[in-house]
Protein backbone atom coordinates (compact mmCIF):
# COMPACT_ATOMS: atom_id res chain seq x y z
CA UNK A 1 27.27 -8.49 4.81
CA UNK A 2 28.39 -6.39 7.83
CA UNK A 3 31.22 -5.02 5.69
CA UNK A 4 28.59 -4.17 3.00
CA UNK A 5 26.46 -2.28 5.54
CA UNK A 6 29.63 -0.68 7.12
CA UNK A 7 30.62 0.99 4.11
CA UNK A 8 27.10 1.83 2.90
CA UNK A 9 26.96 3.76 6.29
CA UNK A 10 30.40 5.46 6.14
CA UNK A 11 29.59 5.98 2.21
CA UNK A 12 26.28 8.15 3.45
CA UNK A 13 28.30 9.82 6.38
CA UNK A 14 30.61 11.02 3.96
CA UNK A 15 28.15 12.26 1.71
CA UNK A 16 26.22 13.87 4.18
CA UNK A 17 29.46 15.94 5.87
CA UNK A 18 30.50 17.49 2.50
CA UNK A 19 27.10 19.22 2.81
CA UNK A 20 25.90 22.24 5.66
CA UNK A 21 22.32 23.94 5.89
CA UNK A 22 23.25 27.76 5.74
CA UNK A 23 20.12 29.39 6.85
CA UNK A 24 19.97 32.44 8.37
CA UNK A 25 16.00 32.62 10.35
CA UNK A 26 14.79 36.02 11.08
CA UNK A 27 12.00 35.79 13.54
CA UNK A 28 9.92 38.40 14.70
CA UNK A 29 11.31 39.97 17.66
CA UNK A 30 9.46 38.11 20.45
CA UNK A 31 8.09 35.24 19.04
CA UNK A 32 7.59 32.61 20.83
CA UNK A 33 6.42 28.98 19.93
CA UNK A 34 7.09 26.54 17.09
CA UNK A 35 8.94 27.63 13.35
CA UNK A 36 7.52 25.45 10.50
CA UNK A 37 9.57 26.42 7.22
CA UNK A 38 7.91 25.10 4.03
CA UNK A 39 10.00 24.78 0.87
CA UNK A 40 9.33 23.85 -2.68
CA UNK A 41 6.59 26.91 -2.84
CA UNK A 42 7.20 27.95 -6.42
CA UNK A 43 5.58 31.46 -5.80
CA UNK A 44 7.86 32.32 -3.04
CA UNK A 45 9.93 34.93 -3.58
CA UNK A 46 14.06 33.52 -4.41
CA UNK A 47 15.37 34.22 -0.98
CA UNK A 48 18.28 36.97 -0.25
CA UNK A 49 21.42 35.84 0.74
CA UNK A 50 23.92 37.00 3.60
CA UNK A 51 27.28 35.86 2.93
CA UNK A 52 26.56 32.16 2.17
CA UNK A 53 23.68 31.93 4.48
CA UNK A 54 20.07 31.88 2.89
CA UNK A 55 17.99 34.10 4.30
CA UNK A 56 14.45 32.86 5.49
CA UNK A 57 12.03 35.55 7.04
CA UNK A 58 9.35 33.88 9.06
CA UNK A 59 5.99 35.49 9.70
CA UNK A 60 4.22 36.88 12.81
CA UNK A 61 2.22 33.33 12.86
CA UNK A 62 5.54 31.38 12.93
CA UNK A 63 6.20 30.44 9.69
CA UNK A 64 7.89 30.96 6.09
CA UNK A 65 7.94 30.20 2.73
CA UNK A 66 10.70 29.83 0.43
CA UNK A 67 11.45 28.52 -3.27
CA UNK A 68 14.55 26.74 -2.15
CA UNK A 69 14.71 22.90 -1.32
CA UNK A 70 15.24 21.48 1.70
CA UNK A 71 18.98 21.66 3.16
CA UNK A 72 20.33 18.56 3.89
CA UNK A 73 23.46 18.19 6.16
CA UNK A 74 24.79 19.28 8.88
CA UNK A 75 23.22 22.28 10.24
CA UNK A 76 25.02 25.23 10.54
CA UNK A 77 22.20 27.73 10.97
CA UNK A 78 21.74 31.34 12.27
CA UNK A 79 18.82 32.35 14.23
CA UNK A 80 17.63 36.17 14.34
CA UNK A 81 14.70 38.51 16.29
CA UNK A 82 14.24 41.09 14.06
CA UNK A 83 12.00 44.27 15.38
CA UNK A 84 10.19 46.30 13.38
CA UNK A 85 12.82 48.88 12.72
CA UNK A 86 14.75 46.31 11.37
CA UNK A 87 17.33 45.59 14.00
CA UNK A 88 18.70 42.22 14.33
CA UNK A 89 19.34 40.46 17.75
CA UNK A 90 21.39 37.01 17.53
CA UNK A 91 19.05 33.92 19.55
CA UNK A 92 21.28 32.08 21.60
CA UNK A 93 21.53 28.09 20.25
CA UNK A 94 19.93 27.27 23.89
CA UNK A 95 16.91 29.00 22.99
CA UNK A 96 16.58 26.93 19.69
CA UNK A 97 15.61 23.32 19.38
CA UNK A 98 15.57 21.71 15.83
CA UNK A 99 12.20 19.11 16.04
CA UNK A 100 11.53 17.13 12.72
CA UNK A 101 11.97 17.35 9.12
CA UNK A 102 8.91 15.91 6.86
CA UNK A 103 7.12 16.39 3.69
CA UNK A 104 3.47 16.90 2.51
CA UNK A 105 3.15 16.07 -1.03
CA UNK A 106 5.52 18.47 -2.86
CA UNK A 107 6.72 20.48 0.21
CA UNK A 108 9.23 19.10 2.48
CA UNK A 109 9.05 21.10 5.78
CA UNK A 110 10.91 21.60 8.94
CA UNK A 111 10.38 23.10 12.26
CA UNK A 112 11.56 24.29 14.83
CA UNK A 113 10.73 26.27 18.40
CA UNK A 114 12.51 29.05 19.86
CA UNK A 115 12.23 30.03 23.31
CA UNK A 116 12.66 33.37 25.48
CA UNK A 117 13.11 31.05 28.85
CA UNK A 118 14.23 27.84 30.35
CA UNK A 119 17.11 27.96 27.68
CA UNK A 120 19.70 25.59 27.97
CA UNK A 121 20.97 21.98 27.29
CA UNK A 122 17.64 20.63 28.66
CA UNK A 123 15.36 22.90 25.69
CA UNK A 124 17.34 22.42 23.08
CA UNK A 125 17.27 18.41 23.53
CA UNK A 126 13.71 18.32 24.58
CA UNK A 127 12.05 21.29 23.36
CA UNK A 128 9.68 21.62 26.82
CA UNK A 129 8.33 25.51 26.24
CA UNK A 130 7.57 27.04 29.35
CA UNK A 131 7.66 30.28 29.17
CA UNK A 132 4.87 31.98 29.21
CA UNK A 133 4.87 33.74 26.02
CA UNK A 134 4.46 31.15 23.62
CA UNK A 135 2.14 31.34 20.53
CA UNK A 136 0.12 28.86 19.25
CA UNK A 137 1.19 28.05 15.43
CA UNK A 138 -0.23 26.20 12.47
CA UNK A 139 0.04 22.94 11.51
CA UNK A 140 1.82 22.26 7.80
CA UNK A 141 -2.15 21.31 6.55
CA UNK A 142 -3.32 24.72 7.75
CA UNK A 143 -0.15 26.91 6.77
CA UNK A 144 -1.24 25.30 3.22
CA UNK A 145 -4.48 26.01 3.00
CA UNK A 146 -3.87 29.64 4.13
CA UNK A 147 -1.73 29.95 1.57
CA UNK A 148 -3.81 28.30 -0.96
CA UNK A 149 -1.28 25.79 -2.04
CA UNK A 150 -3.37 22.67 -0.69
């Protein structure tokens, strides 16, 4: 039985290595708070793409919308402020902590939260916001119903 289970394990480790979430998040310059991505919307817009990376472009309330499914393996993501010129500014990985994964009915979510303080091994394995500056965001129940897709 343990063998069994061993190899189920290294089977789905396997599996899950071959694939990598190429997103590439641009945030509003200055945002603050919690991302919440929602995917399956069939009247979002196909998404443009940067090199391999997918390009998701989150709102000034903190969240997106795109046709594509959720990415499954390892992340190797790319965050982005963006002002309103355009210009892009890289977020530091120590400003970003990935929280949970779910799904409501058809649309599998994630979020996130990005910080502008406090960065560092400590935020990005907790996800403690204290700076100052954060925004309060929607929940995946009210980002649907705004949208009219509840």
């Amino acid at each position: 039985m343990l063998i069994v289970l061993m190899g189920y394990f290294s089977f789905n480790l396997v599996e899950y290595l071959k694939f990598k979430s190429k997103e590439y998040y641009l945030i509003p310059e200055g945002y603050v708070g919690e991302v919440t991505v929602l995917y399956n919307v069939e009247k979002a817009p196909k998404p443009q793409r940067i090199k391999d990376y997918k390009v998701i472009k989150v709102n000034e309330e903190g969240y997106a919308l795109t046709s594509l499914s959720e990415p499954r393996g390892e992340i190797d993501n790319k965050y982005f402020y963006v002002d309103k010129k355009g210009k892009k500014t890289e977020i530091d990985y120590n400003c970003i902590h990935d929280s949970r994964s779910g799904g409501h009915d058809v649309h599998d979510y994630i979020e996130f939260k990005v910080t502008d303080f406090g960065c560092g091994e400590a935020f990005v394995l907790e996800g403690d916001i204290t700076s100052p500056n954060i925004k309060p965001s929607l929940s995946v129940e009210e980002i649907l119903i705004r949208e009219g897709l509840e």
